[in-house]
N, C-alpha and C. Protein backbone atom coordinates (compact mmCIF):
# COMPACT_ATOMS: atom_id res chain seq x y z
N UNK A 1 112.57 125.59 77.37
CA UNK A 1 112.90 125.74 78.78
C UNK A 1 111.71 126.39 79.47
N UNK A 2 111.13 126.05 80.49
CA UNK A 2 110.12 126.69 81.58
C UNK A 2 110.75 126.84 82.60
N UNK A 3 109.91 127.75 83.54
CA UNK A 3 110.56 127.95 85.06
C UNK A 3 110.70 126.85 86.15
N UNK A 4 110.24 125.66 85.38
CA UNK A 4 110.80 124.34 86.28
C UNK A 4 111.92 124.04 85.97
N UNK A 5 112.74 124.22 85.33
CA UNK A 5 114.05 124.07 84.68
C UNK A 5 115.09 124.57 85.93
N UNK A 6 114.88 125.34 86.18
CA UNK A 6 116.04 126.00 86.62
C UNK A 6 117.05 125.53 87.25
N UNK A 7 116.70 124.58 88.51
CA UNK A 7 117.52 123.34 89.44
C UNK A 7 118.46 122.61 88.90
N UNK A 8 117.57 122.16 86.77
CA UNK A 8 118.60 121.54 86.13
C UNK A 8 119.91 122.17 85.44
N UNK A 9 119.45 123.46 85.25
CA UNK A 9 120.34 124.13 85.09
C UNK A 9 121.42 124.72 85.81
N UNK A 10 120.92 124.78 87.07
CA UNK A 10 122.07 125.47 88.25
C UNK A 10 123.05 124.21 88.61
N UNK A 11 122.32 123.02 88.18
CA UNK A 11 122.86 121.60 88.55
C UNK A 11 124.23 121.48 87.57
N UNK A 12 123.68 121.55 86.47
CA UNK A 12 125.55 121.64 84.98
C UNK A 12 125.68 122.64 85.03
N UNK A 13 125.18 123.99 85.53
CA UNK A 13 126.35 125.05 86.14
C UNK A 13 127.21 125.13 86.70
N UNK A 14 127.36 124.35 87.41
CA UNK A 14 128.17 123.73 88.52
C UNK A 14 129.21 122.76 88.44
N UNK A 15 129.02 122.39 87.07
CA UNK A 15 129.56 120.76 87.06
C UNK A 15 131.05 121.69 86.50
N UNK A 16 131.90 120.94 86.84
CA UNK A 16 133.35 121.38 86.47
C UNK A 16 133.49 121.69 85.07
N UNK A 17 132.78 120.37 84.24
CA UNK A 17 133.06 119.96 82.66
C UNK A 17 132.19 121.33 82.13
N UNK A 18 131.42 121.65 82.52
CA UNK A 18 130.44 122.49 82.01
C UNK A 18 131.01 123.88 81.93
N UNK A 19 131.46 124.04 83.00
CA UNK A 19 132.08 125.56 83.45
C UNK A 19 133.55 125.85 82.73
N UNK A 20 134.21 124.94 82.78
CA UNK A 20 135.66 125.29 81.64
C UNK A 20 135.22 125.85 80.57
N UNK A 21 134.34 125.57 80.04
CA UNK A 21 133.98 126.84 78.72
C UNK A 21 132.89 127.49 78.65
N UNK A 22 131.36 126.76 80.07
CA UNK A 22 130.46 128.22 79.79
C UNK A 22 129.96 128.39 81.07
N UNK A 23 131.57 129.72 81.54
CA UNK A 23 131.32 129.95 82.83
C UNK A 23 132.33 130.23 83.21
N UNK A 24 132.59 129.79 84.76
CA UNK A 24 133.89 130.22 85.13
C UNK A 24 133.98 129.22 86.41
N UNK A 25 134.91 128.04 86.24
CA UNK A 25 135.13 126.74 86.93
C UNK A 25 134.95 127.08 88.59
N UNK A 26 135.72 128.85 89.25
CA UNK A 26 135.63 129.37 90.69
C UNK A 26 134.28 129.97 90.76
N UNK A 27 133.30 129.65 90.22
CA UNK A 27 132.33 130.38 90.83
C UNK A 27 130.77 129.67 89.73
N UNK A 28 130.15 128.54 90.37
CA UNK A 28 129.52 127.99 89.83
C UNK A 28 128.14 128.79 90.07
N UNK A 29 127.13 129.09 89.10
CA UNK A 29 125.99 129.20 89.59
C UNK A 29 125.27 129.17 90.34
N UNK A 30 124.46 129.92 91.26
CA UNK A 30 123.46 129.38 92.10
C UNK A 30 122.17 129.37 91.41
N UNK A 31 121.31 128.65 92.56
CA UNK A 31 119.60 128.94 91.84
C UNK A 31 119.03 130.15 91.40
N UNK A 32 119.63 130.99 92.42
CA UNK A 32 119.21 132.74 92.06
C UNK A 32 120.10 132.85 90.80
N UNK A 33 121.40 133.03 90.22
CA UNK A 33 121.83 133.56 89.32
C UNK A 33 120.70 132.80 88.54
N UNK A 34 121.38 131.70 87.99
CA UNK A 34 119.82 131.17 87.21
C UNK A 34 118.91 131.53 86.83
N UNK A 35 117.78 131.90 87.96
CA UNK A 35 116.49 132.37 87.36
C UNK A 35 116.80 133.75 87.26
N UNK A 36 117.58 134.85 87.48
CA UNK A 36 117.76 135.82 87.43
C UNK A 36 118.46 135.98 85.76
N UNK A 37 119.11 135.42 85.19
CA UNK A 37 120.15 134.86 83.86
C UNK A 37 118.65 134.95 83.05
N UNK A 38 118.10 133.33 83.29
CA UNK A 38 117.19 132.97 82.49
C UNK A 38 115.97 133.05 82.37
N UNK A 39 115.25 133.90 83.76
CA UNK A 39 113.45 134.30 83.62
C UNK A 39 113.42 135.29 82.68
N UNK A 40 114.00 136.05 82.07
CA UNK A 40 113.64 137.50 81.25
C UNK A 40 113.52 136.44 79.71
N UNK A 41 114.36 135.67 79.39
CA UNK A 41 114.08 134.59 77.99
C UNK A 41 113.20 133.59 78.00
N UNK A 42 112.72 133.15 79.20
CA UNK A 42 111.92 131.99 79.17
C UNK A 42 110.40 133.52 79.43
N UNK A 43 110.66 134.20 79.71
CA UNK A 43 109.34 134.95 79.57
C UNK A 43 108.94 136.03 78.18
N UNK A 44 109.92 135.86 77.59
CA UNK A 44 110.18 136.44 76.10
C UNK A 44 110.44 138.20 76.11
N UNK A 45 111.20 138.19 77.70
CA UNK A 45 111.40 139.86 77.92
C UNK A 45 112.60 140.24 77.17
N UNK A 46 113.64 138.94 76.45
CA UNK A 46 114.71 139.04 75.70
C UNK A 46 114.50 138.05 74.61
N UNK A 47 115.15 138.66 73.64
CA UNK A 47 115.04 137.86 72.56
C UNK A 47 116.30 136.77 72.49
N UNK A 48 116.06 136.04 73.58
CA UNK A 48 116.97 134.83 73.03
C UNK A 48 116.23 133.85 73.51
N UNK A 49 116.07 132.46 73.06
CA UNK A 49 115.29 131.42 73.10
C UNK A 49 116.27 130.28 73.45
N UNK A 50 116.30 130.22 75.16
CA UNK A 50 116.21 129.08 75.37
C UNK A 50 115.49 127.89 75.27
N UNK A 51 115.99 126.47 75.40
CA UNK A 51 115.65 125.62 75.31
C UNK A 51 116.22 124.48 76.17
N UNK A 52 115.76 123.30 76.75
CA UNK A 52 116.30 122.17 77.31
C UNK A 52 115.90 121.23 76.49
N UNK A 53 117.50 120.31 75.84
CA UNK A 53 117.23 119.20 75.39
C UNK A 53 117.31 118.15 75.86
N UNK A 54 116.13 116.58 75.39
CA UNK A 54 116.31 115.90 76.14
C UNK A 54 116.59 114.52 75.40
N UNK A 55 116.94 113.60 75.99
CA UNK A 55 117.22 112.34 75.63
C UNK A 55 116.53 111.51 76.01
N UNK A 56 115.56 110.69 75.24
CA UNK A 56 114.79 109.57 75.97
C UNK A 56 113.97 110.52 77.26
N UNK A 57 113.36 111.42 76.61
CA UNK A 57 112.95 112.24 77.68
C UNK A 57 113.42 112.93 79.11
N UNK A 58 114.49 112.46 79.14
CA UNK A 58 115.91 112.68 80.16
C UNK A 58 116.59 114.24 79.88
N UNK A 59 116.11 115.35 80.73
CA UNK A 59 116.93 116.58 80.17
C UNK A 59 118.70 115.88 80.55
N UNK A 60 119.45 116.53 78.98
CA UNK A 60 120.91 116.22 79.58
C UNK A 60 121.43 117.32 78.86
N UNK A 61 120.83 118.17 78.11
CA UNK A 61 121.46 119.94 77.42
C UNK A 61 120.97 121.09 77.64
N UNK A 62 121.49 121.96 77.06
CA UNK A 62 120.99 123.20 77.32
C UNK A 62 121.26 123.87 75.66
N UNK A 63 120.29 124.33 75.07
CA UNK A 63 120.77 125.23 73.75
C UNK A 63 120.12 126.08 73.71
N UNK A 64 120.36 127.24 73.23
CA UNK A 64 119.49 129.13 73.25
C UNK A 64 120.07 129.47 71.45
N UNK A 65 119.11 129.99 71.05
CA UNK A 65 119.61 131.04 69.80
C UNK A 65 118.90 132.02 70.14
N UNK A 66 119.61 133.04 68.89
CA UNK A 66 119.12 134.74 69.26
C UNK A 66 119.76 135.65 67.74
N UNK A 67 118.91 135.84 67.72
CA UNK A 67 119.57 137.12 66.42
C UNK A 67 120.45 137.98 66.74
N UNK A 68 121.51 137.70 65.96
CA UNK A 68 122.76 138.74 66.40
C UNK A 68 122.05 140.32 65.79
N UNK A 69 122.76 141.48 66.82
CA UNK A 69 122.50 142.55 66.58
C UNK A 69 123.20 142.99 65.86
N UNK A 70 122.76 144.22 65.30
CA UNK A 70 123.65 144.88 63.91
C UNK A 70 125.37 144.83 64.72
N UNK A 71 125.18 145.45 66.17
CA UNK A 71 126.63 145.56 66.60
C UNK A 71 127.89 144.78 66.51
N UNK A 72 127.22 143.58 67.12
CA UNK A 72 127.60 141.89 67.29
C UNK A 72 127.79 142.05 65.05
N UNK A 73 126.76 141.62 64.57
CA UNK A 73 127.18 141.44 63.00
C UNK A 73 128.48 142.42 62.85
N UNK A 74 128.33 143.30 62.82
CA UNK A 74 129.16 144.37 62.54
C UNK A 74 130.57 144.40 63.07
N UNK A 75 130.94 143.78 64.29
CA UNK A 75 132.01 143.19 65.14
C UNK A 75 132.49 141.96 64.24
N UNK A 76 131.74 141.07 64.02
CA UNK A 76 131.89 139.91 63.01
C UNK A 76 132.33 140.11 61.99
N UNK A 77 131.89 141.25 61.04
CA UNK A 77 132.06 141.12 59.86
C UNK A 77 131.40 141.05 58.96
N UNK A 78 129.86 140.82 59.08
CA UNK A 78 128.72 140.70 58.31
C UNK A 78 127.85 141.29 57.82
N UNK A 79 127.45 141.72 56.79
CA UNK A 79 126.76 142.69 56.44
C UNK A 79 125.32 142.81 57.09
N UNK A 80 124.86 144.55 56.87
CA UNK A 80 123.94 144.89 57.81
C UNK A 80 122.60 143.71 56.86
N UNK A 81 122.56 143.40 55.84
CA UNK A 81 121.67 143.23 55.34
C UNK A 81 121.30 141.02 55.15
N UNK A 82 122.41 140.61 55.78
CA UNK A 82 122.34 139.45 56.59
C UNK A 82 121.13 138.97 58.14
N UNK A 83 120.75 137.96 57.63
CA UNK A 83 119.96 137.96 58.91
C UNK A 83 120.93 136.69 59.21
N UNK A 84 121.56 136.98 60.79
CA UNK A 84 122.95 136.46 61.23
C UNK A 84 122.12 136.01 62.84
N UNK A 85 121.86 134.53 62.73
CA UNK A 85 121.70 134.21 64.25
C UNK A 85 122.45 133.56 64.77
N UNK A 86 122.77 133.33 66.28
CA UNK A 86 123.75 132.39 66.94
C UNK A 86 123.15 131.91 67.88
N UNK A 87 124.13 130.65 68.18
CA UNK A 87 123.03 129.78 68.66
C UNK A 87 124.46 128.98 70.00
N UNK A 88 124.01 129.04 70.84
CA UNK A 88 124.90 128.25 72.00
C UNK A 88 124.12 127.12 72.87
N UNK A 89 125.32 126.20 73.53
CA UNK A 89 124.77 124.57 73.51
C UNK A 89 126.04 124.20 74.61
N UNK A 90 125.26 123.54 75.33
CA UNK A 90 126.17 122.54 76.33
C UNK A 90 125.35 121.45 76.55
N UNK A 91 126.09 119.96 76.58
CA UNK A 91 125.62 118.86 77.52
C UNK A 91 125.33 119.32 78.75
N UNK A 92 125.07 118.80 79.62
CA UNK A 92 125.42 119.21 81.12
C UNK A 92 125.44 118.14 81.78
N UNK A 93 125.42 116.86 81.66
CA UNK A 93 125.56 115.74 82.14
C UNK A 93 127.23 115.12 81.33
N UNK A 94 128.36 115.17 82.44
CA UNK A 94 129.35 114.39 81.47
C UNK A 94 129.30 113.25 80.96
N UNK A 95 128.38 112.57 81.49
CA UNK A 95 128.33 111.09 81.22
C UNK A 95 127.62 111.12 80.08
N UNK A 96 127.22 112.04 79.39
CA UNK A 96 127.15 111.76 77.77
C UNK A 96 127.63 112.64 76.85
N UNK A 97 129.48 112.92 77.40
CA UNK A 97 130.07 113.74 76.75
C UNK A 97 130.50 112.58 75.55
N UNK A 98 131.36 112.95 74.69
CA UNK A 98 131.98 112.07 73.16
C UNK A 98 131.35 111.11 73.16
N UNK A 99 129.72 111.19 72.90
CA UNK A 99 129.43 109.98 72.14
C UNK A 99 128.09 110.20 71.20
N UNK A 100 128.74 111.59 70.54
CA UNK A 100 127.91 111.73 69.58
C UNK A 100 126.71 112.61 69.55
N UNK A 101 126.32 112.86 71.22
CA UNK A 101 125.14 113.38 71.38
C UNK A 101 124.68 115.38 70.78
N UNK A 102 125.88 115.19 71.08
CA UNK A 102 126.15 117.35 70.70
C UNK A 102 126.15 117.35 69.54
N UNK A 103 126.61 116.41 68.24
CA UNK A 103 126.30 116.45 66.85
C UNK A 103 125.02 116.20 66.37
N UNK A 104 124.16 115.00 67.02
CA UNK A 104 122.50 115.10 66.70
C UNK A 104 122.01 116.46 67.24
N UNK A 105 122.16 116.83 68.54
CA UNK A 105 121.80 118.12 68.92
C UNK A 105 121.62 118.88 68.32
N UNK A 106 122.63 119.53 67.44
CA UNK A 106 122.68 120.73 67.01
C UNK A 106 122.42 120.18 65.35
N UNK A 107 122.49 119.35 65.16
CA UNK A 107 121.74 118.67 63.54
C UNK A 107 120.22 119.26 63.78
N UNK A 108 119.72 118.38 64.75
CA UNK A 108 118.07 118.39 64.41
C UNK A 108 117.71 119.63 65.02
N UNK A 109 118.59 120.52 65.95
CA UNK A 109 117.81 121.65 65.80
C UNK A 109 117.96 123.07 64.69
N UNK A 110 118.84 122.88 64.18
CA UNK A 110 119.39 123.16 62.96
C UNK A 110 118.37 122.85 62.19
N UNK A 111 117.88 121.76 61.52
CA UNK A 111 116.82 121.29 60.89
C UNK A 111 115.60 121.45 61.01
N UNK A 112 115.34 122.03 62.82
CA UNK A 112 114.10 121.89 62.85
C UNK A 112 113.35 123.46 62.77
N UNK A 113 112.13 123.28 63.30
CA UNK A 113 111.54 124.76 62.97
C UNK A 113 111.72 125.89 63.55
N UNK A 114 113.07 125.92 64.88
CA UNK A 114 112.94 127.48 65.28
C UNK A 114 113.73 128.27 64.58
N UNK A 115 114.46 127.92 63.65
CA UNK A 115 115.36 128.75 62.78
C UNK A 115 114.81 128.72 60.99
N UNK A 116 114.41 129.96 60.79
CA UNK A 116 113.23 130.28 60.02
C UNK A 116 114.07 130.38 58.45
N UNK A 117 113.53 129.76 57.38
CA UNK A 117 114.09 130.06 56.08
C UNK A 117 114.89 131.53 56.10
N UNK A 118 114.86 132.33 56.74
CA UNK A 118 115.25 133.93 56.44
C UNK A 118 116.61 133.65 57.05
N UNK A 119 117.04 132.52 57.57
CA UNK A 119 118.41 133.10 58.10
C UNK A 119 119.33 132.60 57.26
N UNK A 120 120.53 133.39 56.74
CA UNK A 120 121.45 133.35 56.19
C UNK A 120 122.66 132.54 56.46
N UNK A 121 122.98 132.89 57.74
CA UNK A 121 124.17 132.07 58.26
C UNK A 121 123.66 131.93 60.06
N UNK A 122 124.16 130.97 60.63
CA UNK A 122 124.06 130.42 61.84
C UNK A 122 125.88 130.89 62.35
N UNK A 123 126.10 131.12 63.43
CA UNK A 123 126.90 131.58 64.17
C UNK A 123 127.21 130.91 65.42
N UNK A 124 128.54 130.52 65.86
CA UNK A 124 128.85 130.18 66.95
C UNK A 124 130.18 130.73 67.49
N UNK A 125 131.04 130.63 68.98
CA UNK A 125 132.05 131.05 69.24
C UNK A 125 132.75 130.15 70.00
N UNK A 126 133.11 129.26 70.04
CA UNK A 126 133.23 128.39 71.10
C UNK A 126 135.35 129.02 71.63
N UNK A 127 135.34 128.14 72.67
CA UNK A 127 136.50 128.65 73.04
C UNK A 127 137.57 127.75 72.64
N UNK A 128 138.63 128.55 72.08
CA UNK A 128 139.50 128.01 71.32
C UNK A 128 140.25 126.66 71.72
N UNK A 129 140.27 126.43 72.86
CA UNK A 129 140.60 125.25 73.31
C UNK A 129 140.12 123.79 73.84
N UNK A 130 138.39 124.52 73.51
CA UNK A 130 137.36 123.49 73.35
C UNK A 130 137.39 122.57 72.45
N UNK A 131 138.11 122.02 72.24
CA UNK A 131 138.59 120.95 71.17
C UNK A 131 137.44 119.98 71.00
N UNK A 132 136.43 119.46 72.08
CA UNK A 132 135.24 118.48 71.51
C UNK A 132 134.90 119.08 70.77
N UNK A 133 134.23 120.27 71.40
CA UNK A 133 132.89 121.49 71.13
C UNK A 133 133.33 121.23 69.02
N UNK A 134 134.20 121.76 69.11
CA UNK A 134 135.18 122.29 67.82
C UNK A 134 134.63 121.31 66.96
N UNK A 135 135.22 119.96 67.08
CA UNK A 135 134.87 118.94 66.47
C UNK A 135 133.50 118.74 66.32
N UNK A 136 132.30 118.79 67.19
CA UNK A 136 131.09 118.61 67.21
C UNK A 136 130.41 119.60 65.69
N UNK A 137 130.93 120.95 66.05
CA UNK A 137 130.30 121.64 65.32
C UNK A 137 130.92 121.47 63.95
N UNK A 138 132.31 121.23 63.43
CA UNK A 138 132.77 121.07 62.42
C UNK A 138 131.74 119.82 61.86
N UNK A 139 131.66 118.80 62.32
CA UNK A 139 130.43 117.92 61.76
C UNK A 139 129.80 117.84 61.53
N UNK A 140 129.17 118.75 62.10
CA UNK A 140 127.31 119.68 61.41
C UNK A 140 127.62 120.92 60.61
N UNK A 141 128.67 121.25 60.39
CA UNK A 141 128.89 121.70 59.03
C UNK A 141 129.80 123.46 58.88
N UNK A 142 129.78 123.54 60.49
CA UNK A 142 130.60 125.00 60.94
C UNK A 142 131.61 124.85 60.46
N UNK A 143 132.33 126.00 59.64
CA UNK A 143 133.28 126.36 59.58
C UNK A 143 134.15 127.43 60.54
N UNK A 144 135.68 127.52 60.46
CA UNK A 144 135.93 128.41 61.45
C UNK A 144 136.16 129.47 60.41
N UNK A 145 135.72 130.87 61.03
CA UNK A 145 136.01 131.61 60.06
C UNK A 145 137.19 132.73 60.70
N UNK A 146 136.70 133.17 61.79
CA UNK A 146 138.20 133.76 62.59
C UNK A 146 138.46 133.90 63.94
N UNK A 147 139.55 134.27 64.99
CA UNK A 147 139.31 134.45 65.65
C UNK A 147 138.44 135.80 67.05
N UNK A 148 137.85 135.79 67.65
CA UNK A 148 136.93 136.75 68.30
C UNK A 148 137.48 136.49 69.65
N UNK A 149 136.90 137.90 70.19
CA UNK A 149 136.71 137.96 71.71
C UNK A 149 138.72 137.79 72.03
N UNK A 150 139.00 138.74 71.72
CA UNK A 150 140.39 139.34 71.87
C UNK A 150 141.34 137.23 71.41
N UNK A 151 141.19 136.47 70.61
CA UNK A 151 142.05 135.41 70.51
C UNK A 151 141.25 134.66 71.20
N UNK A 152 140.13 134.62 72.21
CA UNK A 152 140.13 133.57 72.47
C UNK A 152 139.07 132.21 72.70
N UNK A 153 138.00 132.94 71.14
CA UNK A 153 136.81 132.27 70.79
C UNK A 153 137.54 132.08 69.27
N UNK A 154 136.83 130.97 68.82
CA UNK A 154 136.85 131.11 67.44
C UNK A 154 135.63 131.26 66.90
N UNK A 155 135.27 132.16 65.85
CA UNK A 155 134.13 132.71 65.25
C UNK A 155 133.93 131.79 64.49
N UNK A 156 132.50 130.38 64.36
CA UNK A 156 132.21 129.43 63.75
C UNK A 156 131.27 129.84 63.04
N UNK A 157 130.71 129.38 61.46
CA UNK A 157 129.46 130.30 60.94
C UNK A 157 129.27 128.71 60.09
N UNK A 158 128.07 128.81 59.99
CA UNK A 158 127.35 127.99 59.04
C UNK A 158 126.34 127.83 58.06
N UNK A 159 126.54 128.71 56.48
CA UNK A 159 125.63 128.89 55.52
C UNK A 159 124.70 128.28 55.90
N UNK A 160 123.44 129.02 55.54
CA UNK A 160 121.96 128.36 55.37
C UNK A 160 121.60 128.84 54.42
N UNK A 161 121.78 130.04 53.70
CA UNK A 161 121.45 130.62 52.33
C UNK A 161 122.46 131.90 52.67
N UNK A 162 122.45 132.11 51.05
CA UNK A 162 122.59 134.12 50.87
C UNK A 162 124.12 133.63 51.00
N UNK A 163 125.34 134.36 51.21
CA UNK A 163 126.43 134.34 51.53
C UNK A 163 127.28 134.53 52.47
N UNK A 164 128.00 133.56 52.79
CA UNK A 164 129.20 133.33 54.15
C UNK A 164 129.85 134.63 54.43
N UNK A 165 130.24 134.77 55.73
CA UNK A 165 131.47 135.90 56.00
C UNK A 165 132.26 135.38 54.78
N UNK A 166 133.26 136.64 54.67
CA UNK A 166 134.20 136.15 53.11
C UNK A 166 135.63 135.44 54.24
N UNK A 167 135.73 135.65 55.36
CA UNK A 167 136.69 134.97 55.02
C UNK A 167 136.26 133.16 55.58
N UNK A 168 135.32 132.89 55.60
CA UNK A 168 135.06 131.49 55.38
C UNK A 168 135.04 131.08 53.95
N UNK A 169 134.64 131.59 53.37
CA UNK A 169 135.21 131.61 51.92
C UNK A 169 136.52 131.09 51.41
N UNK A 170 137.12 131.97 52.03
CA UNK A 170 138.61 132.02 51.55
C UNK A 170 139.49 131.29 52.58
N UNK A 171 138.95 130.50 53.66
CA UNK A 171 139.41 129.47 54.54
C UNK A 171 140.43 130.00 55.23
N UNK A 172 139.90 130.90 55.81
CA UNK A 172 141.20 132.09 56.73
C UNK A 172 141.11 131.60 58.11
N UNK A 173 141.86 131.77 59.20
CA UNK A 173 141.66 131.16 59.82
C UNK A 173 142.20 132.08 61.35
């Protein structure tokens, strides 16, 4: 993501489909929230790494990871000695919602080089009634391991080495 981005982003901020789960449907983004949200990561004043993905050179997503903090691990469930990152993702164009595109997404960046041999498990939360989202990530290999954020995320994790929260393990749910 660069600071030309931003327009595209305030643009699926906005979009209804977008905001039912990252956001809040009465109060869409403006350009200022935006660059105000996202100049401190696109300038590396925070450690989370956005990104815009594109299709046929066409931006139509948005995905960021970030190393969870001991707090966040520790809220989770994970030991201090886990290196525990999470990683969040929206289309932002509906017109290429269910057809596959959010499962290559998060495959090849999964695969690719910003997530470094050292990480243990990959992390997500999506909202419990996100039923695509759910499905998308179950395909690339998330498990649910419990629920977060008072009932109403489910805590998704996905081995990369070293060992799972235990209760993905033990298929708790």
């Amino acid at each position: 993501m660069t600071h030309n981005d931003y327009e595209i982003i305030a643009q699926w901020l906005s979009e209804h489909e977008v905001l039912k789960f990252y956001g809040d449907v009465n109060f869409p983004f403006t350009l200022e929230q935006v660059q105000r949200k996202y100049e401190p990561r696109i300038n590396g004043d925070v450690s989370v790494h956005p990104f815009i993905v594109e299709l046929d050179k066409t931006p139509i997503g948005f995905l960021q990871c970030y190393k969870l903090t001991e707090e966040t691990k520790e809220t989770f469930g994970y030991p201090e000695n886990q290196n525990v990152y999470g990683i969040d993702q929206f289309i932002g164009d509906p017109q290429y919602f269910n057809k596959g595109i959010g499962t290559v997404m998060i495959t090849k960046f999964l695969n690719g080089p910003y997530l470094k041999s050292e990480v243990d498990v990959v992390t997500l939360d999506p909202d419990i009634s996100n039923k695509r989202a759910i499905r998308c990530y179950e395909k690339c290999g998330f498990v649910k391991v419990k629920k977060v954020n008072e009932g109403a995320s489910w805590l998704m994790a996905l081995k990369t080495r070293g060992v799972v929260h235990e209760a993905a393990k033990s298929g708790n749910e």
